[in-house]
N, C-alpha and C. Protein backbone atom coordinates (compact mmCIF):
# COMPACT_ATOMS: atom_id res chain seq x y z
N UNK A 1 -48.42 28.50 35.68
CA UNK A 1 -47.61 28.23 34.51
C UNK A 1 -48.42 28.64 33.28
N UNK A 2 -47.74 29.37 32.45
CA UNK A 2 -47.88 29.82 31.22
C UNK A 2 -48.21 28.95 30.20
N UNK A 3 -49.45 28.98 29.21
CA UNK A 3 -49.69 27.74 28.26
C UNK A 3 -47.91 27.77 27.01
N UNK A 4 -47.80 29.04 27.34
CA UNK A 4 -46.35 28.64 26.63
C UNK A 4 -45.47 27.65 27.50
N UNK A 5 -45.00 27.81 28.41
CA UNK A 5 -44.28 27.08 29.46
C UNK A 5 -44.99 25.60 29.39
N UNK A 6 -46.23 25.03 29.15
CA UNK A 6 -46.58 24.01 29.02
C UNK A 6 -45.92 23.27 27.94
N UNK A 7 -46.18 23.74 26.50
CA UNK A 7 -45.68 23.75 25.23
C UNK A 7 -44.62 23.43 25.28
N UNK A 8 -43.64 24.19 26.38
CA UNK A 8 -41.99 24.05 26.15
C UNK A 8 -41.85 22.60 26.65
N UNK A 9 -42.15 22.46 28.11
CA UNK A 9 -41.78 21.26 28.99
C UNK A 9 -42.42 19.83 27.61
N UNK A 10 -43.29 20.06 27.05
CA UNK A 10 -44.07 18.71 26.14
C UNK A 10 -42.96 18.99 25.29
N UNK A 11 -42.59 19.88 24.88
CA UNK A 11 -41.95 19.37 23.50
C UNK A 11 -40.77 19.39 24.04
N UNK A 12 -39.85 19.73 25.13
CA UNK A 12 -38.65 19.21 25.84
C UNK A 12 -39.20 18.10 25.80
N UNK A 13 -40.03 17.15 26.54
CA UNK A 13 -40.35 15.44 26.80
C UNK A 13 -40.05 14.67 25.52
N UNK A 14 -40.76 15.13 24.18
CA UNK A 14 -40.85 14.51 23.19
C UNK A 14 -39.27 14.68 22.65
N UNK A 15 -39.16 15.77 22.84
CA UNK A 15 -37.37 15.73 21.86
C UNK A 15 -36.35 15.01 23.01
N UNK A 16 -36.48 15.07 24.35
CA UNK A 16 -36.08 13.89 25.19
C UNK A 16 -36.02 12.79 24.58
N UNK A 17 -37.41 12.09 24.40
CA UNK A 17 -37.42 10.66 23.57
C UNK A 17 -36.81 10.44 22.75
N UNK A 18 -36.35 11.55 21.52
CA UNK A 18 -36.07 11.09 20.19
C UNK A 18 -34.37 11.51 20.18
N UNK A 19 -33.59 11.97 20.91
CA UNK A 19 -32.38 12.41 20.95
C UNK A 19 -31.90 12.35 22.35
N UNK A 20 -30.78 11.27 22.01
CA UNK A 20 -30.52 10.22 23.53
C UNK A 20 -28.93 10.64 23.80
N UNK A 21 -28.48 10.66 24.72
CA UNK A 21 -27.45 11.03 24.74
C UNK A 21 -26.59 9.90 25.70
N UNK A 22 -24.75 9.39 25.57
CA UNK A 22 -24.55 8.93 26.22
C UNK A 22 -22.94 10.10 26.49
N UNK A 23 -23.27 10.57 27.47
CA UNK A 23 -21.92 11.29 27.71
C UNK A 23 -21.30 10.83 28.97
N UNK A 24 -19.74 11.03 28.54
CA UNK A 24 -18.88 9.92 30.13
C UNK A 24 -18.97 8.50 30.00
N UNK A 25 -18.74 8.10 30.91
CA UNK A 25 -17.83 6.75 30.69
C UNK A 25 -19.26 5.50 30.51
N UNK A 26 -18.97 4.43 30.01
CA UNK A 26 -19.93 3.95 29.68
C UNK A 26 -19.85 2.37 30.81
N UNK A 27 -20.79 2.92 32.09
CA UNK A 27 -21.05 2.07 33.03
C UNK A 27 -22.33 1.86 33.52
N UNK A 28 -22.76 1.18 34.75
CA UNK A 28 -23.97 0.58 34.72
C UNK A 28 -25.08 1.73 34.91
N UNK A 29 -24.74 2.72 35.21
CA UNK A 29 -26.02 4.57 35.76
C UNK A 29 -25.93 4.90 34.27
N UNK A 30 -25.02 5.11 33.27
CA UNK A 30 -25.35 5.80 32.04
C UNK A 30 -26.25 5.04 31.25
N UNK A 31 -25.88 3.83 31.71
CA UNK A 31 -25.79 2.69 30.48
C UNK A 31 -27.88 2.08 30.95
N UNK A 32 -28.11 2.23 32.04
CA UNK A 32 -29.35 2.25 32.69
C UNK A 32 -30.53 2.67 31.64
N UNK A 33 -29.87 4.20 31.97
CA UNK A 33 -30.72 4.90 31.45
C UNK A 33 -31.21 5.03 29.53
N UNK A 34 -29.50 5.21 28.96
CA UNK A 34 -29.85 4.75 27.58
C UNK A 34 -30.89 3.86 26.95
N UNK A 35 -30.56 2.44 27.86
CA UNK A 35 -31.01 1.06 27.53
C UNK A 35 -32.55 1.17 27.78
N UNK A 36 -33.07 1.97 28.87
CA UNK A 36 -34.30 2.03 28.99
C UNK A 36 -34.82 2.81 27.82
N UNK A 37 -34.31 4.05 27.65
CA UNK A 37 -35.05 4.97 26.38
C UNK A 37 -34.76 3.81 25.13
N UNK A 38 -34.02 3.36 24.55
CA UNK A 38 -33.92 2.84 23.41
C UNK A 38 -35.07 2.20 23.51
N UNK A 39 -34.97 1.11 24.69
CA UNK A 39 -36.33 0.29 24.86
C UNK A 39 -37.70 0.21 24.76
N UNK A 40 -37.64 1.48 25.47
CA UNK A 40 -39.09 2.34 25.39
C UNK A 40 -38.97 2.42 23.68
N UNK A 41 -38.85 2.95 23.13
CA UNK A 41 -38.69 3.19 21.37
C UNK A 41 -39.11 1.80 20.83
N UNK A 42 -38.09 0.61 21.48
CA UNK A 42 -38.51 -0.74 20.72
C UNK A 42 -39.45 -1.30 21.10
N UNK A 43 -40.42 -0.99 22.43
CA UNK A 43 -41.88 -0.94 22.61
C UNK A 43 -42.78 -0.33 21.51
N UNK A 44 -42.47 0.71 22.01
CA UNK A 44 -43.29 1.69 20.61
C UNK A 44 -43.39 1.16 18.94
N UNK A 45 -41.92 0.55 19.05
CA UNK A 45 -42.24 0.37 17.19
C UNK A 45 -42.78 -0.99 17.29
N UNK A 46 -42.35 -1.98 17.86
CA UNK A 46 -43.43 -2.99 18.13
C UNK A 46 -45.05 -2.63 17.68
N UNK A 47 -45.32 -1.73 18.87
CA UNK A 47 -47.07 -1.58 19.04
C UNK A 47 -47.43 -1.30 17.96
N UNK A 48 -46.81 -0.11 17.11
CA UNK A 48 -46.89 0.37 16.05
C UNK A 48 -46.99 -0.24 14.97
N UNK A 49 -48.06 -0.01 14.01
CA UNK A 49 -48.51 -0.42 12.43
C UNK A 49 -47.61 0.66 11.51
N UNK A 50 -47.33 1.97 11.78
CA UNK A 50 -46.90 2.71 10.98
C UNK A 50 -45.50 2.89 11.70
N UNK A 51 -44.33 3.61 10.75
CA UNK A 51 -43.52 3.02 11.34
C UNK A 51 -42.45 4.54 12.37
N UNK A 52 -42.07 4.71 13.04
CA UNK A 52 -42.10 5.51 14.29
C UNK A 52 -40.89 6.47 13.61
N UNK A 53 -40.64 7.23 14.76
CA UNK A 53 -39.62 8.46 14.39
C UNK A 53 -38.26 7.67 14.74
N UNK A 54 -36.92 8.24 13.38
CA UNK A 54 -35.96 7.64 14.09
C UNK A 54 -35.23 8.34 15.38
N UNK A 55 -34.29 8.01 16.21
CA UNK A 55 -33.46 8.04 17.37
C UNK A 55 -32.21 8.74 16.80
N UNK A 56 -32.32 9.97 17.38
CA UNK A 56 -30.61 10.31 17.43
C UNK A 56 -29.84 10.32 18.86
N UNK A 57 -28.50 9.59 18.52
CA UNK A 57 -27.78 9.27 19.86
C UNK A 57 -26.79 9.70 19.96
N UNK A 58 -26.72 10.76 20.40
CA UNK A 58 -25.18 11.70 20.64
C UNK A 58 -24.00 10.80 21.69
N UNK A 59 -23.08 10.80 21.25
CA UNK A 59 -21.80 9.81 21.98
C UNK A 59 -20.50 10.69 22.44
N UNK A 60 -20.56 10.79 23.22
CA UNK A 60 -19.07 11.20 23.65
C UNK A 60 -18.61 10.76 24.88
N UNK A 61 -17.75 9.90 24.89
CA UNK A 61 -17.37 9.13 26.03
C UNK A 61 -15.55 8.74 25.82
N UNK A 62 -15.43 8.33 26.54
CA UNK A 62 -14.05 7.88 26.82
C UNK A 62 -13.66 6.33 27.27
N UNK A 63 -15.02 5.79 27.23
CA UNK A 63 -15.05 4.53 26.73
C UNK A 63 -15.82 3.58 28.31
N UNK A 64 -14.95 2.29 28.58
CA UNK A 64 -15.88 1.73 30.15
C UNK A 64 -15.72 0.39 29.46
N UNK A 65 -16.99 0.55 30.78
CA UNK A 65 -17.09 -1.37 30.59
C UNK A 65 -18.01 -1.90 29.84
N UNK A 66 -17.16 -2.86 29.35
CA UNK A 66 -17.71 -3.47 27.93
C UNK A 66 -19.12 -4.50 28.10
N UNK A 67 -19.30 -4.93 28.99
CA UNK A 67 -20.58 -5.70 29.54
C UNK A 67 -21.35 -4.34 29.41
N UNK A 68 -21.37 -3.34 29.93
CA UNK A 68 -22.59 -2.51 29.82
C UNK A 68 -22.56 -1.85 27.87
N UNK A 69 -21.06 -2.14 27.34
CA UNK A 69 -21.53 -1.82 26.51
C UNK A 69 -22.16 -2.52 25.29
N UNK A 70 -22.14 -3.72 25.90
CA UNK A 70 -22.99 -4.69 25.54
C UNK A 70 -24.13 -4.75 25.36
N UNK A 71 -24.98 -4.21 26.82
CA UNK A 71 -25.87 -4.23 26.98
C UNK A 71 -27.04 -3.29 25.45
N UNK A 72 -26.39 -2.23 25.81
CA UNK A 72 -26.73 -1.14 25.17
C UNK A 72 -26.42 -1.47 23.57
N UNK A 73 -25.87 -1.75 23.36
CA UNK A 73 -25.22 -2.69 21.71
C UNK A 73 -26.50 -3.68 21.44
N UNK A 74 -26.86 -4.37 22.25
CA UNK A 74 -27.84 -5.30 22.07
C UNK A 74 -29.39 -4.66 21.88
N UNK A 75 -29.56 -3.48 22.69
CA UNK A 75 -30.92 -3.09 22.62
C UNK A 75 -30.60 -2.59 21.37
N UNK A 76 -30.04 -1.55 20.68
CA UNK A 76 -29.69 -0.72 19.52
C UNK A 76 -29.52 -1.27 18.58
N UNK A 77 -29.42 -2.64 18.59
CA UNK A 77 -29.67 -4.02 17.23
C UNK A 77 -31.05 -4.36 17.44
N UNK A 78 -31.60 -4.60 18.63
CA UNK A 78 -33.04 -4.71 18.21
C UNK A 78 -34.01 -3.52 18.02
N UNK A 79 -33.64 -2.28 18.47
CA UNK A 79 -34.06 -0.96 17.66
C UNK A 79 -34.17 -0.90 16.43
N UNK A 80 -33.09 -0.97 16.17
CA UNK A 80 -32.71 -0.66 14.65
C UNK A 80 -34.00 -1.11 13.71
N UNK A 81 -34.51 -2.29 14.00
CA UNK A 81 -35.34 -3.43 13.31
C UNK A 81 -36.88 -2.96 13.23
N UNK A 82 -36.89 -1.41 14.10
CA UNK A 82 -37.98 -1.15 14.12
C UNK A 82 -38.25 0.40 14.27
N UNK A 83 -36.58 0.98 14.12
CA UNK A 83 -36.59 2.51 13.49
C UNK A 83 -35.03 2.82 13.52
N UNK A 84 -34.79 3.74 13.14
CA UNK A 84 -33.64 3.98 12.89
C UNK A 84 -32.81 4.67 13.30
N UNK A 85 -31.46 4.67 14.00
CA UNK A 85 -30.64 5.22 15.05
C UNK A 85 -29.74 6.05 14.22
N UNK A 86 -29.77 7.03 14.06
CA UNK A 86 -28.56 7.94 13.78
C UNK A 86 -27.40 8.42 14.88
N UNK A 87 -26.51 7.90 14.74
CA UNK A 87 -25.54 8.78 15.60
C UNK A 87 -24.47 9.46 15.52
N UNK A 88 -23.87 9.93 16.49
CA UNK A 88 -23.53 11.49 16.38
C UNK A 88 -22.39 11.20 17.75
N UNK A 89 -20.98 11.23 16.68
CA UNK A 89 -20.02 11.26 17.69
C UNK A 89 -19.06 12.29 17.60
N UNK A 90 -19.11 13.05 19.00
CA UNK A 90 -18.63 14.40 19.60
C UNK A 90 -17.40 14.36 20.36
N UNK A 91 -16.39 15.12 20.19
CA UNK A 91 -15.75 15.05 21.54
C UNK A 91 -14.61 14.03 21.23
N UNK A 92 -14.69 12.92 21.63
CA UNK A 92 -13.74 11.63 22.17
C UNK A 92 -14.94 10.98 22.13
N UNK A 93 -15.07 9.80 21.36
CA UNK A 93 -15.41 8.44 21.18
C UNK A 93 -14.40 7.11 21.68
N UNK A 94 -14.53 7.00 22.60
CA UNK A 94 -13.50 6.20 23.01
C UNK A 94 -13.55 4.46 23.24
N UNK A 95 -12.70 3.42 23.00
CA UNK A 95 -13.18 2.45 23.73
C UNK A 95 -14.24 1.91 23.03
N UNK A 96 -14.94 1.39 24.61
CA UNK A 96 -16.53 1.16 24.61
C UNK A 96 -17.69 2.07 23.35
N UNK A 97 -17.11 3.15 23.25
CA UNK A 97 -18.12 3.99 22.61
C UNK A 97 -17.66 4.18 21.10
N UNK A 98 -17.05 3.34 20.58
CA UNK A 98 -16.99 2.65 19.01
C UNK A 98 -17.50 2.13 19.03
N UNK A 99 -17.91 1.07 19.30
CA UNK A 99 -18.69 -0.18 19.00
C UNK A 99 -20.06 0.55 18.77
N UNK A 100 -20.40 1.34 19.47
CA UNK A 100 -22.21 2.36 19.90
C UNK A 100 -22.19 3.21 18.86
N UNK A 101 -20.91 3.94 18.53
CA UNK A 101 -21.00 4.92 17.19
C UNK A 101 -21.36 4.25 16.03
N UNK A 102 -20.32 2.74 15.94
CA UNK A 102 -20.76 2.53 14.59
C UNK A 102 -22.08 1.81 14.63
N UNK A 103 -22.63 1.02 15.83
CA UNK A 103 -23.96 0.57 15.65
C UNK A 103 -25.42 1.41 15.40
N UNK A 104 -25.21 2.44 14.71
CA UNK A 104 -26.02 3.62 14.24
C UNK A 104 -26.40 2.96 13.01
N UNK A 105 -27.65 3.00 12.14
CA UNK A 105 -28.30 2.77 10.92
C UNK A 105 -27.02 3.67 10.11
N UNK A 106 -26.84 2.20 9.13
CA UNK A 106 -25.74 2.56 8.40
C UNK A 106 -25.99 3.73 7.25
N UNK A 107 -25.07 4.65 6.64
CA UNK A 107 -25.45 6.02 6.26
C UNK A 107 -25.91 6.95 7.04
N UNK A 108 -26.15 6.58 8.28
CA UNK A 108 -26.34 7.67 9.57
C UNK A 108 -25.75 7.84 10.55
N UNK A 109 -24.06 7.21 10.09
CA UNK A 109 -23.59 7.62 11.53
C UNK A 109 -22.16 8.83 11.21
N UNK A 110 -22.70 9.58 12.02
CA UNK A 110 -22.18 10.87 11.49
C UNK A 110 -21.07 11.34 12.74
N UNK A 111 -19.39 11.66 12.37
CA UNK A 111 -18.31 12.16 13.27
C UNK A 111 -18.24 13.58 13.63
N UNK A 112 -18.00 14.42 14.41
CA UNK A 112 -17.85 15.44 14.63
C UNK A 112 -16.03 15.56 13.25
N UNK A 113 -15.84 16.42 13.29
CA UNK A 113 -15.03 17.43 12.15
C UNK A 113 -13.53 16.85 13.30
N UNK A 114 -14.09 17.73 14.41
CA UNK A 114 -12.76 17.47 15.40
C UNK A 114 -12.91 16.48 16.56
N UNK A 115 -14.01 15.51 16.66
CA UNK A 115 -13.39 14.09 17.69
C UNK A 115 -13.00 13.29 17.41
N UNK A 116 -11.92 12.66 18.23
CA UNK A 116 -11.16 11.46 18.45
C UNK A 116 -11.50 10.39 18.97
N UNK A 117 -11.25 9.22 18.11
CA UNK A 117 -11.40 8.20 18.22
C UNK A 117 -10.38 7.13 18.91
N UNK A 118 -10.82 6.28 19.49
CA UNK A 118 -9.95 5.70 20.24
C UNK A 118 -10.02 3.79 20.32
N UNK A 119 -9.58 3.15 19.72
CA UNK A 119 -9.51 1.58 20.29
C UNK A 119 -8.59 1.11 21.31
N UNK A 120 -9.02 0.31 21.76
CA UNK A 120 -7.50 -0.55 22.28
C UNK A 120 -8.23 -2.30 22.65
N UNK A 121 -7.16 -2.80 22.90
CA UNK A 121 -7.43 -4.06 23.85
C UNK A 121 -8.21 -4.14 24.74
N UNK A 122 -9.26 -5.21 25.15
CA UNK A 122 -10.66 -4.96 26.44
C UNK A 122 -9.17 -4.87 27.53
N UNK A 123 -9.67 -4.23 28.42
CA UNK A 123 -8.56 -4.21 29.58
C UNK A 123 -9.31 -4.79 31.44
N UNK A 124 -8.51 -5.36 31.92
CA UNK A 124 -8.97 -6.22 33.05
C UNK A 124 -8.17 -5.24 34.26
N UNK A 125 -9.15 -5.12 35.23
CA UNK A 125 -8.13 -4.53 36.57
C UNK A 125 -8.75 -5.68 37.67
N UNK A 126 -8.32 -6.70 37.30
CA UNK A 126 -8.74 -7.86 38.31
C UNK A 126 -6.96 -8.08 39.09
N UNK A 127 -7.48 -8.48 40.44
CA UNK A 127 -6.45 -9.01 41.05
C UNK A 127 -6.83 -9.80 41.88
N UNK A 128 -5.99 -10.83 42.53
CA UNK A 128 -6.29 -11.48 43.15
C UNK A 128 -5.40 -13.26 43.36
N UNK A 129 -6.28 -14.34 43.31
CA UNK A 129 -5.50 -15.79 43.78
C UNK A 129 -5.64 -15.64 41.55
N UNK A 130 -4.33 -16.37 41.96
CA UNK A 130 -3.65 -16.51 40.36
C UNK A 130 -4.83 -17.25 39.91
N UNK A 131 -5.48 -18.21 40.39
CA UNK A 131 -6.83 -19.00 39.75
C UNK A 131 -7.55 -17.87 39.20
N UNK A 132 -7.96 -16.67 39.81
CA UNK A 132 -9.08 -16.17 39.39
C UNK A 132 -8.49 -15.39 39.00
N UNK A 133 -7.21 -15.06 38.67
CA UNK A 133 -6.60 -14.27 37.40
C UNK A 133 -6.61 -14.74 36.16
N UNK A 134 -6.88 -16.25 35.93
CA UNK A 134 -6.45 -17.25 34.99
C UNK A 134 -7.92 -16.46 34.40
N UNK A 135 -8.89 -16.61 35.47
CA UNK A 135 -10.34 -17.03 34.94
C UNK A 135 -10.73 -15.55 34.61
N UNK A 136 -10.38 -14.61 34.93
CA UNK A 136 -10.81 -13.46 34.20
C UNK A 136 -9.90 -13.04 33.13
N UNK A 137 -8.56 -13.66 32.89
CA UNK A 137 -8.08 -12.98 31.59
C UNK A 137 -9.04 -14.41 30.55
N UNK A 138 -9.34 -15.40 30.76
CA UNK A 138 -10.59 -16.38 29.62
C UNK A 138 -11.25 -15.31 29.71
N UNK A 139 -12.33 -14.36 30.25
CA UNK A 139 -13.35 -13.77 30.42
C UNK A 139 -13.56 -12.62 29.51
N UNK A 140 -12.28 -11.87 30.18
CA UNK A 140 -11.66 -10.42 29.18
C UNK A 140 -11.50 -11.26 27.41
N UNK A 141 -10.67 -12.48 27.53
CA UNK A 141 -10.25 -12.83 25.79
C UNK A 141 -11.55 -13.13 25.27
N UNK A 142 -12.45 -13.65 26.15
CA UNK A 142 -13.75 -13.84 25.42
C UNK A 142 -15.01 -12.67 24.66
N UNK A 143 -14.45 -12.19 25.52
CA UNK A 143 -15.11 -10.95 25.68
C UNK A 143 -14.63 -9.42 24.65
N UNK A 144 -13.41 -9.53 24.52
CA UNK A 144 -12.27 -8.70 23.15
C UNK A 144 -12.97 -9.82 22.08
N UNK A 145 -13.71 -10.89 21.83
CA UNK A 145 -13.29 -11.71 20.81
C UNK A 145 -15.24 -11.07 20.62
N UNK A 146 -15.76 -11.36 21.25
CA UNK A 146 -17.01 -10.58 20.93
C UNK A 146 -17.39 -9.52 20.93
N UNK A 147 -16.35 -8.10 21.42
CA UNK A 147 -16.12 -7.38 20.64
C UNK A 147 -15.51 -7.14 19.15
N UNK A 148 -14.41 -7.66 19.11
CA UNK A 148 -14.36 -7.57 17.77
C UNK A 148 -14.76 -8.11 16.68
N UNK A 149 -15.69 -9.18 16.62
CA UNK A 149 -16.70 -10.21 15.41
C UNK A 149 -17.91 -8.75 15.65
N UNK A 150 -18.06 -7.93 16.79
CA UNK A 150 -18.92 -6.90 16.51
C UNK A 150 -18.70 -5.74 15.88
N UNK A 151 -17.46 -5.07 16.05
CA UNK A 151 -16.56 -4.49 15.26
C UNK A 151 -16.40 -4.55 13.49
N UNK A 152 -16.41 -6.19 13.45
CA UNK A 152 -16.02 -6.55 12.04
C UNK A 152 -17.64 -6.69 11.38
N UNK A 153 -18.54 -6.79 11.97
CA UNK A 153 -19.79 -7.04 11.47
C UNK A 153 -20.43 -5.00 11.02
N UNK A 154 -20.33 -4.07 12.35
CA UNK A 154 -20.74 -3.14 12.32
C UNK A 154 -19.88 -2.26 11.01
N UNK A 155 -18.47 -2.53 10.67
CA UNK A 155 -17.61 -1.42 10.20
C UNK A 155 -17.14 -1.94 8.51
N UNK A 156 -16.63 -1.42 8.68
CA UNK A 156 -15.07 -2.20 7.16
C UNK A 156 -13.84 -2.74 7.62
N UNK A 157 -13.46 -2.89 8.92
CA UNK A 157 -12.70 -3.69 9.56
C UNK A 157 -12.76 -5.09 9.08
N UNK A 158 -11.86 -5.91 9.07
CA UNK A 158 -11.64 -7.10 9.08
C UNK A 158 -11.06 -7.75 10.59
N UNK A 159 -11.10 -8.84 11.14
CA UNK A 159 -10.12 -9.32 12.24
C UNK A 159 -8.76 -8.82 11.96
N UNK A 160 -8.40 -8.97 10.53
CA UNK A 160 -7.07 -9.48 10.65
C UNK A 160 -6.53 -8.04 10.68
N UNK A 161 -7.33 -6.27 10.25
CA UNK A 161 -7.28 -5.29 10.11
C UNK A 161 -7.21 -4.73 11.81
N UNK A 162 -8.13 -5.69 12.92
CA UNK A 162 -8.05 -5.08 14.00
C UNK A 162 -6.94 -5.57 14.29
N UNK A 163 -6.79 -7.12 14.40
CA UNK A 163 -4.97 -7.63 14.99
C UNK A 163 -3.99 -6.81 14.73
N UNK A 164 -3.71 -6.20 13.62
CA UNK A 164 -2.84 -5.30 13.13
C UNK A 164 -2.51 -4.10 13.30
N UNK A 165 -3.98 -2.86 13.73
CA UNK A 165 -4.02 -2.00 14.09
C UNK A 165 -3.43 -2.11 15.89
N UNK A 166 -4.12 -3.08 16.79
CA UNK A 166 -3.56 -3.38 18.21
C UNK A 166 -2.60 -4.20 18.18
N UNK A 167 -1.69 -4.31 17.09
CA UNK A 167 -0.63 -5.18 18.02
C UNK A 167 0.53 -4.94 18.55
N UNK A 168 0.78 -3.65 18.66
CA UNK A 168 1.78 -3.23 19.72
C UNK A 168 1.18 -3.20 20.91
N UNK A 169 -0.34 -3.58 21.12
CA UNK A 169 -0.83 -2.93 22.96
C UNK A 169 -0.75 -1.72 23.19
N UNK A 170 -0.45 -0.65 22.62
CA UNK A 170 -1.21 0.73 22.98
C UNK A 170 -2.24 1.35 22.28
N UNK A 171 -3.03 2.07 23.02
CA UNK A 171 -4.40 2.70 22.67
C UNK A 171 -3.88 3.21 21.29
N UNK A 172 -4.65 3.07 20.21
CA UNK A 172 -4.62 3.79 19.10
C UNK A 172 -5.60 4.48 18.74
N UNK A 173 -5.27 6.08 18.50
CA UNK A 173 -6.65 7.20 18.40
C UNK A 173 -6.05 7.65 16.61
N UNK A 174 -7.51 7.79 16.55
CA UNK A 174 -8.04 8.30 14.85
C UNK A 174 -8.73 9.23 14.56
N UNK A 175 -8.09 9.80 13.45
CA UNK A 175 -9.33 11.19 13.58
C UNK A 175 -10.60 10.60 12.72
N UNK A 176 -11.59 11.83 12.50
CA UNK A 176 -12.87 11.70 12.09
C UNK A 176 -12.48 10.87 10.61
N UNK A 177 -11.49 11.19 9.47
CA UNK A 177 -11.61 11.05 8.25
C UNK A 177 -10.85 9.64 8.33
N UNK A 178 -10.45 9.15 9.57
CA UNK A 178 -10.35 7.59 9.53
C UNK A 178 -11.03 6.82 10.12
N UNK A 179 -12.05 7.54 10.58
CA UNK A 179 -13.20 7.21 11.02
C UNK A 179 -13.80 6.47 10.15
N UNK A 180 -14.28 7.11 9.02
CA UNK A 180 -14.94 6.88 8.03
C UNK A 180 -14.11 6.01 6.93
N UNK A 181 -12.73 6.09 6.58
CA UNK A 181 -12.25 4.97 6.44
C UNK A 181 -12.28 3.82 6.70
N UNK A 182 -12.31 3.58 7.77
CA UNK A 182 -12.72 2.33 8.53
C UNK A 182 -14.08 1.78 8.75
N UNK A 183 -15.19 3.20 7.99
CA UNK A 183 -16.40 2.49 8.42
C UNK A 183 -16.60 2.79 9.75
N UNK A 184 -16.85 3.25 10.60
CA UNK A 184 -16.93 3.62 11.72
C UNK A 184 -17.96 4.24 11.72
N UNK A 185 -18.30 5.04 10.76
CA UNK A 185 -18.84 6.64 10.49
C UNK A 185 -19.09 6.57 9.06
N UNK A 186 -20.17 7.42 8.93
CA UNK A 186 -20.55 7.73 7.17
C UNK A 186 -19.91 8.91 6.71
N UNK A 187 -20.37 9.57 7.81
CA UNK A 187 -20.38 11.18 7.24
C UNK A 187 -19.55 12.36 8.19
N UNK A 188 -18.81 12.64 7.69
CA UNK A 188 -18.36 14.16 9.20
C UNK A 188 -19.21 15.66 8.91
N UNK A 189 -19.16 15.93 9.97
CA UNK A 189 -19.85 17.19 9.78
C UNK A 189 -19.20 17.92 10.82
């Protein structure tokens, strides 16, 4: 191997670290891996006296499950506290992957020109003895209700702005420049 070819693979590793990507649906293999790199980062700025490089997190998804996107929501609030996440939504932002767009360091979260945005209602594909239908639609309402106090904290949304936008029950998609209306997003590019 070529000392150029060395050069490439190190600085592939390092721009690895600093530009994270979550593409496809947001479940427990994507969501793995994100959560570890962010982590690794909130190690680093920890150790660190001076203060570290920020994170860019490219998003394009079509949305998933909301426990993993939880997960990943939670590391990216304690990131934040110790460098700064820019992100970068491509494609279809869907779902699950609003909540991740707008949890980007605010003034840094930037829409693609042409992706679509997407909310709806948390959605349940549980079946089963009517008891444990009871107990996963509590689960799902609990769970839409801590999404959206996250929603209303991350954006310019209000509750009473999301009740309104979902209350017919179908998916509602937005382009980039209501993106940023809503706070979602700073900037399109």
């Amino acid at each position: 191997m070529s000392e150029e070819d060395e050069m490439d693979i190190i600085f592939e590793q390092e721009e690895e670290f600093r530009v994270l990507g979550l593409y496809g649906d947001v479940e427990e293999e994507n969501s793995k891996e994100l959560v570890g790199a962010l982590y690794a980062c909130l190690n680093e700025g920890r150790k660190s006296a001076d203060p570290i490089e920020p994170i860019e997190l490219l998003i394009s998804t079509g949305g998933g499950n909301v426990s993993d996107m939880f997960a990943i929501y939670d590391v990216m609030r304690m990131t934040r506290e110790v460098c700064d996440i820019s992100t970068l939504g491509i494609g279809k932002v869907m779902s699950a992957g609003v909540l991740l767009l707008a949890a980007g360091t605010k003034g840094q979260r930037r829409i693609g020109k042409h992706c679509r945005i997407m909310l709806h209602h948390v959605l349940t594909t549980d079946s089963g003895s009517l008891a444990n239908m009871r107990c996963t639609v509590r689960e799902a309402t609990a769970m839409e209700e801590l999404m959206f106090d996250a929603l209303v904290a991350e954006t310019d949304l209000t509750k009473k702005k999301l009740e309104l936008l979902l209350k017919e029950n179908t998916d509602k998609f937005f382009c980039a420049e209501e993106a940023l209306q809503m706070g979602i997003a700073d900037i399109i590019v």
